[in-house]
C-alpha atoms as a PDB file:
ATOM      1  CA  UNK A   1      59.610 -34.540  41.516  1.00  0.00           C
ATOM      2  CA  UNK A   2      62.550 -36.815  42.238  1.00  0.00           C
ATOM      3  CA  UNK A   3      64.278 -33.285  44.048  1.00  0.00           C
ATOM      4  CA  UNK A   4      61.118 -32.974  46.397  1.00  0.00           C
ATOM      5  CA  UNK A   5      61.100 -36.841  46.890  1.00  0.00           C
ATOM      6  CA  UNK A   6      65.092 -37.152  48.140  1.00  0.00           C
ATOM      7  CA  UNK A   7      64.489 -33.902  49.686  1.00  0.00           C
ATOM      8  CA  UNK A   8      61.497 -34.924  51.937  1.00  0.00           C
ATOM      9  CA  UNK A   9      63.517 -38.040  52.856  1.00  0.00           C
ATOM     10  CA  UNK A  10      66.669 -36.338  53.955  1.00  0.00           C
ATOM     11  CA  UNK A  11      64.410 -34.638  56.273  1.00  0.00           C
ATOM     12  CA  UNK A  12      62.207 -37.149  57.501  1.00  0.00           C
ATOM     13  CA  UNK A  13      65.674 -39.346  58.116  1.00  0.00           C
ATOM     14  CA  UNK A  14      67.497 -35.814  59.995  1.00  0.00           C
ATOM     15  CA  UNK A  15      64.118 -35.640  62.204  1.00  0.00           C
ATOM     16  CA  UNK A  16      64.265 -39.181  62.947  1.00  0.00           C
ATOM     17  CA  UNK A  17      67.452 -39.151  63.672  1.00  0.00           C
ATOM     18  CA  UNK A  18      67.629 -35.963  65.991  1.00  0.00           C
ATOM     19  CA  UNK A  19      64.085 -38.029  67.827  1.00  0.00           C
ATOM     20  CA  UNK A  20      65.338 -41.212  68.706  1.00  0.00           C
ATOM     21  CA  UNK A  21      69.278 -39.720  69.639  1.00  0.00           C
ATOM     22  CA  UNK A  22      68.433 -38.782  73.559  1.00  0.00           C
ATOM     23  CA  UNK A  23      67.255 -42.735  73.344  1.00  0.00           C
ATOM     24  CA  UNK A  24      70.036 -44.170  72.107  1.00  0.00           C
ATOM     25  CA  UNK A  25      73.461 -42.306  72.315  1.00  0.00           C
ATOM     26  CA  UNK A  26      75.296 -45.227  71.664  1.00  0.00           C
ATOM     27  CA  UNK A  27      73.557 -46.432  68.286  1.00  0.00           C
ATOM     28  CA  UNK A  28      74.584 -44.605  64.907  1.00  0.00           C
ATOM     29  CA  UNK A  29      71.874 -44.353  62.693  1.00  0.00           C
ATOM     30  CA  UNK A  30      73.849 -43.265  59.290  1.00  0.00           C
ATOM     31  CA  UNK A  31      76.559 -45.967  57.227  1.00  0.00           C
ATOM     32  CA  UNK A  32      78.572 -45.057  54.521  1.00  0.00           C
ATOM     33  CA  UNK A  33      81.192 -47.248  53.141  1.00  0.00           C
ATOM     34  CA  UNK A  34      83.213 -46.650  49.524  1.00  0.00           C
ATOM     35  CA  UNK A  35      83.130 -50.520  48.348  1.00  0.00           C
ATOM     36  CA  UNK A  36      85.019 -52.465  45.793  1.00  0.00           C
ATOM     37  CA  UNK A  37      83.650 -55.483  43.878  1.00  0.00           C
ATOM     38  CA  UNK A  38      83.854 -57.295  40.747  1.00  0.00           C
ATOM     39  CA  UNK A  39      80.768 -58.075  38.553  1.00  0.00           C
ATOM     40  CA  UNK A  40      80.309 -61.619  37.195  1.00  0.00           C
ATOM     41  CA  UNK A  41      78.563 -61.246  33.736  1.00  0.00           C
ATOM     42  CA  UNK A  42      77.274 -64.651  32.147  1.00  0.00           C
ATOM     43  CA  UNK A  43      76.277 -65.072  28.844  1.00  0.00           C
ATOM     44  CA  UNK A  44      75.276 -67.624  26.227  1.00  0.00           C
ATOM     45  CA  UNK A  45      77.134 -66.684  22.602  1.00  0.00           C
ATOM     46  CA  UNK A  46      77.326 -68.431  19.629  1.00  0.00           C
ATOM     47  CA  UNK A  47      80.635 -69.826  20.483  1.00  0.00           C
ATOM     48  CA  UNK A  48      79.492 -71.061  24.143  1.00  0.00           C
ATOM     49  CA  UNK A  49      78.924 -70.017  27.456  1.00  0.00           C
ATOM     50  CA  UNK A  50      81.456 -67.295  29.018  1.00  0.00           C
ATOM     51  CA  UNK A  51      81.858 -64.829  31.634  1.00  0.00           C
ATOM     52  CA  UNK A  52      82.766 -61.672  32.152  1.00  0.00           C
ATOM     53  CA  UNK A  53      84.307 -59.662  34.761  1.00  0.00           C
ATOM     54  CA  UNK A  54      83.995 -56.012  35.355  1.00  0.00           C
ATOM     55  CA  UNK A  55      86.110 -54.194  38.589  1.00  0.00           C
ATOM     56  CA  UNK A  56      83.812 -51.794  40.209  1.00  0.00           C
ATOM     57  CA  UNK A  57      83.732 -49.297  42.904  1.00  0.00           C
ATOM     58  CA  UNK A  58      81.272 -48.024  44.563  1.00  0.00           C
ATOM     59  CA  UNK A  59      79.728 -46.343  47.595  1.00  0.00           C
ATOM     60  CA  UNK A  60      77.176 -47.131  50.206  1.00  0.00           C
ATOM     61  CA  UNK A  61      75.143 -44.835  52.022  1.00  0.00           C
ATOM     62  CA  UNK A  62      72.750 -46.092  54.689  1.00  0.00           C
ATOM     63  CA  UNK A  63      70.050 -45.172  56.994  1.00  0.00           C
ATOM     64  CA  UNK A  64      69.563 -47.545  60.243  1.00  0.00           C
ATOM     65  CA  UNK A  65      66.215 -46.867  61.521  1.00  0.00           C
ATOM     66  CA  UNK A  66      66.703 -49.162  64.504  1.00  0.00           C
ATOM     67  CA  UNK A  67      69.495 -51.847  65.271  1.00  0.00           C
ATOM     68  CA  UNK A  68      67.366 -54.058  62.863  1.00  0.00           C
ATOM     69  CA  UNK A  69      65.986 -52.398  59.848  1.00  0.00           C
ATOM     70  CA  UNK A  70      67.920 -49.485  57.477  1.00  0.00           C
ATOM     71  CA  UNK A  71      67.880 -48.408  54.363  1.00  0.00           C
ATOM     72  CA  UNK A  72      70.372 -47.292  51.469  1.00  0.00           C
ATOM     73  CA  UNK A  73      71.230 -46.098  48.146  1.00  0.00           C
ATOM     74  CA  UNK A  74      73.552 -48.350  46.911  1.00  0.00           C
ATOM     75  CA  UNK A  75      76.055 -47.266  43.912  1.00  0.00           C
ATOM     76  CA  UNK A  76      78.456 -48.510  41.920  1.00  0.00           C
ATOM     77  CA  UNK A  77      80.389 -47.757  39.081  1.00  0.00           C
ATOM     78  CA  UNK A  78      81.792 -50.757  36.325  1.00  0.00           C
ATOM     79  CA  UNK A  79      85.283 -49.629  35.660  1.00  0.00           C
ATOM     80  CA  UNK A  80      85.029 -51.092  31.992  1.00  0.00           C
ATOM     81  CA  UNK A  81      84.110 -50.631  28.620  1.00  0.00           C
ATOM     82  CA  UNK A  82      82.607 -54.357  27.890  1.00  0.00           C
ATOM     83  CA  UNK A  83      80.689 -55.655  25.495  1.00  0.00           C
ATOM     84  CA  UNK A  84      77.086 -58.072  25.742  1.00  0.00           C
ATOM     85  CA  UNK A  85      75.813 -60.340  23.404  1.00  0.00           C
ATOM     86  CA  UNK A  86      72.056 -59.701  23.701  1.00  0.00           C
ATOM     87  CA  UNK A  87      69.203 -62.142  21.964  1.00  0.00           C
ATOM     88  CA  UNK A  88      72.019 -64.606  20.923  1.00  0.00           C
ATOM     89  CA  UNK A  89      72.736 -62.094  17.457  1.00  0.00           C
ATOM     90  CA  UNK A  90      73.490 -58.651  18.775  1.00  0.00           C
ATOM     91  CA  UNK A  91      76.211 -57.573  20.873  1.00  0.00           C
ATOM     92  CA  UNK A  92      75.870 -54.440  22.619  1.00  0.00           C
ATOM     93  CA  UNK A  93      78.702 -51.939  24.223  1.00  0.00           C
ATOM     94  CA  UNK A  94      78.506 -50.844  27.644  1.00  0.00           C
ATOM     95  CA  UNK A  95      80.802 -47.841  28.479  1.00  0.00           C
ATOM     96  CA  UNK A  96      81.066 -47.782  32.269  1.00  0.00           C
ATOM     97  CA  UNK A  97      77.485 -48.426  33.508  1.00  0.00           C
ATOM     98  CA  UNK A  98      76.304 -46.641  36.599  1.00  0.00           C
ATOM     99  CA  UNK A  99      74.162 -48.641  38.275  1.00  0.00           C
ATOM    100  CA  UNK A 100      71.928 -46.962  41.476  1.00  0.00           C
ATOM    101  CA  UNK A 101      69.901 -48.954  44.243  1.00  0.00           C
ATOM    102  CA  UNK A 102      67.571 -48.553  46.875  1.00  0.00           C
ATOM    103  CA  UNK A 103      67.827 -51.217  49.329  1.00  0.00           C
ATOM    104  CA  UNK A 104      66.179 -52.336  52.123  1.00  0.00           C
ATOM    105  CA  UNK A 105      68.190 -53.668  55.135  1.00  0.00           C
ATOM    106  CA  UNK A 106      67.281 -56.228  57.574  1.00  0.00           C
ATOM    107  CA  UNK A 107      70.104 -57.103  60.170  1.00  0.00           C
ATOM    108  CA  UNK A 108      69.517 -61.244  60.433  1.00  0.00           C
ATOM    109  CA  UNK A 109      71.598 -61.060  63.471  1.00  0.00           C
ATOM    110  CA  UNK A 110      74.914 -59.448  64.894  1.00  0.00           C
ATOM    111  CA  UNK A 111      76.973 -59.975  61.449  1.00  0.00           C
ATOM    112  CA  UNK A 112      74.534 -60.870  58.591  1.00  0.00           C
ATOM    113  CA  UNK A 113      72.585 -58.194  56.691  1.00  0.00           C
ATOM    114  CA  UNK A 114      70.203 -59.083  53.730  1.00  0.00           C
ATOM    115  CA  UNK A 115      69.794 -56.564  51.507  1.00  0.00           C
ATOM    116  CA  UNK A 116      66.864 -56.554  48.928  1.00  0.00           C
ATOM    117  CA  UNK A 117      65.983 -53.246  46.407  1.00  0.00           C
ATOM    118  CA  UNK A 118      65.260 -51.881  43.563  1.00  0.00           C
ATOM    119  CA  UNK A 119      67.189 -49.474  40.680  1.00  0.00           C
ATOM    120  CA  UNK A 120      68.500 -48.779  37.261  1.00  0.00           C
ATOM    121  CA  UNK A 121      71.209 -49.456  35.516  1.00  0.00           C
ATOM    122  CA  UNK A 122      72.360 -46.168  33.678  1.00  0.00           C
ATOM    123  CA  UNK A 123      74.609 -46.330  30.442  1.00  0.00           C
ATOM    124  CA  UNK A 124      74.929 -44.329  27.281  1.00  0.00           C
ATOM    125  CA  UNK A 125      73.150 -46.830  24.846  1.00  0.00           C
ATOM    126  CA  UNK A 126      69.932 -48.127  26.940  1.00  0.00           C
ATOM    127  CA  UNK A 127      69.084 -48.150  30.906  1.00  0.00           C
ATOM    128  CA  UNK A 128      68.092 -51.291  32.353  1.00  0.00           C
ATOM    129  CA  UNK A 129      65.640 -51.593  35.691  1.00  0.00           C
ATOM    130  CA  UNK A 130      67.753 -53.722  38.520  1.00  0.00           C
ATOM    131  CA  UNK A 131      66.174 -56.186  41.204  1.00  0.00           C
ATOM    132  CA  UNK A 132      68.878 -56.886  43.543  1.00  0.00           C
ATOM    133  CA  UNK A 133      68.819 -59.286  46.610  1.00  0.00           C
ATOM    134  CA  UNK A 134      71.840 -59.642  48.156  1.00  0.00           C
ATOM    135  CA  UNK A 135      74.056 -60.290  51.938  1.00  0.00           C
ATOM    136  CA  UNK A 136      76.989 -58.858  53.802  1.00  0.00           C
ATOM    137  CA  UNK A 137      78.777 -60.255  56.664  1.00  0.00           C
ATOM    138  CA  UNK A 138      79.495 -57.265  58.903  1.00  0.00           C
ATOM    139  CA  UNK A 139      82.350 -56.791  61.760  1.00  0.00           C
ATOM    140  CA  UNK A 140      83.045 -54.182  63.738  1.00  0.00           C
ATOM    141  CA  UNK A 141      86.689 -53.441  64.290  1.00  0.00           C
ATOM    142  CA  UNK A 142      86.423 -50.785  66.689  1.00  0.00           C
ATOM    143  CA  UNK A 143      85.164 -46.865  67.188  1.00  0.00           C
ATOM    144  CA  UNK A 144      82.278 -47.555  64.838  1.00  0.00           C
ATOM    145  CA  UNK A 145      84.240 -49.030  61.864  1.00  0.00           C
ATOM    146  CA  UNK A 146      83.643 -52.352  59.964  1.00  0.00           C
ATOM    147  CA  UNK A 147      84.250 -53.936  57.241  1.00  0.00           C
ATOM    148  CA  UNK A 148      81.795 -56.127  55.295  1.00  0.00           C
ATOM    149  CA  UNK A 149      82.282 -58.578  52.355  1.00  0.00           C
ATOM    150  CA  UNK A 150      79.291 -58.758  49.819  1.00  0.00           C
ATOM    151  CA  UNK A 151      77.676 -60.412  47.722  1.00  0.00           C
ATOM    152  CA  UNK A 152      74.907 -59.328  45.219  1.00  0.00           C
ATOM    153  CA  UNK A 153      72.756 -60.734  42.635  1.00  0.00           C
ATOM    154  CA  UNK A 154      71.077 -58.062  40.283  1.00  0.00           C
ATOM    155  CA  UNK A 155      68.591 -59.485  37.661  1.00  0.00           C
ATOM    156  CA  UNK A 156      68.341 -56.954  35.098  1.00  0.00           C
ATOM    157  CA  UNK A 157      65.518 -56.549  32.724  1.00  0.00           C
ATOM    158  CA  UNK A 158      65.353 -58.867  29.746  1.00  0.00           C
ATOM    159  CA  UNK A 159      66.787 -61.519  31.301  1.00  0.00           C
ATOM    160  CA  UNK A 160      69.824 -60.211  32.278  1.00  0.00           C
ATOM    161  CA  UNK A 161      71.531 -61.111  35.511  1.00  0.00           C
ATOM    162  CA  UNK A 162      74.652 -60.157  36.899  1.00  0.00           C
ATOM    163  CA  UNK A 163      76.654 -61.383  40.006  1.00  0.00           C
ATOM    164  CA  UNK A 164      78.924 -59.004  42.357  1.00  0.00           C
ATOM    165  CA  UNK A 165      81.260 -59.889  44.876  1.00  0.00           C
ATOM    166  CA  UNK A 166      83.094 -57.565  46.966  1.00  0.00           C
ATOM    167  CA  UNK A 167      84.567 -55.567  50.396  1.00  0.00           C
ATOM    168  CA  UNK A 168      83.399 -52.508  51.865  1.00  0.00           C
ATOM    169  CA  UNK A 169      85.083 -50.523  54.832  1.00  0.00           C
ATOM    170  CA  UNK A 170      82.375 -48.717  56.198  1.00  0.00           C
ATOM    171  CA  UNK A 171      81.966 -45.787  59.063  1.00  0.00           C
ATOM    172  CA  UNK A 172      79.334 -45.250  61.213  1.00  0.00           C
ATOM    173  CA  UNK A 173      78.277 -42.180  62.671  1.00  0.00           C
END
């Protein structure tokens, strides 16, 4: 089901695409950009509050339906074996979570995007459901590149939250 689902979407966004280019030559509907970041993880333990920080990478692949709205599959790899204290007694391992979002994309104006979605968090010992809000700063350096610093919070299920901050070069075509 998931095949037919990404399927019908890749066409729906090639039609739409191939529809509104004799409108707009200049505007490039598709985005991707490989992204780097680091994951702020609080947590409460026994022996006080602490933090840790995972390196990521990841990449970003985007659909623009117009110069305002888009969509993307966000992904991003935690580069990390870590562990989690979870209900103040049990710590669990994470071996480098996966963690894959769909995101919608609202362009606030020339440089600012907010980005709010949905996902999962995939790892070998439990996968977690992700809410993510989030906003990049955007600027074109020329022939359709940019780069754009991020920032994105991701509440996880049970309580869970994580921060990212990070830098994507992106290409858009």
């Amino acid at each position: 089901m998931k095949k037919i689902i990404l399927i019908t979407s890749l066409i729906l966004c090639s039609y739409i695409a191939s529809s509104q280019e004799n409108k707009h030559d200049h505007f490039k509907h598709f985005r991707v950009s490989p992204v780097i970041s680091h994951t702020y993880i609080p947590m409460a333990t026994n022996e006080g509050d602490k933090t840790v920080i995972v390196p990521s990478i990841g990449l970003d692949l985007e659909y623009w339906v117009n110069e305002k709205w888009g969509f993307g599959f966000h992904n991003d790899l935690e580069l990390e074996t870590f562990e989690i204290e979870k209900d103040h007694q049990l710590f669990v391992e994470k071996e480098f979570p996966v963690v894959l979002t769909f995101d919608a994309l609202y362009k606030l104006d020339e440089n600012w995007i907010l980005v709010l979605g949905t996902g999962v968090e995939y790892e070998k010992t439990e996968n977690l459901f992700i809410i993510r809000a989030g906003i990049e700063y955007e600027v074109e350096f020329g022939n359709h590149w940019d780069v754009a610093p991020t920032v994105f919070y991701d509440h996880r299920s049970h309580n869970f939250g994580t921060w990212s901050i990070g830098i994507g070069i992106g290409k858009r075509f």
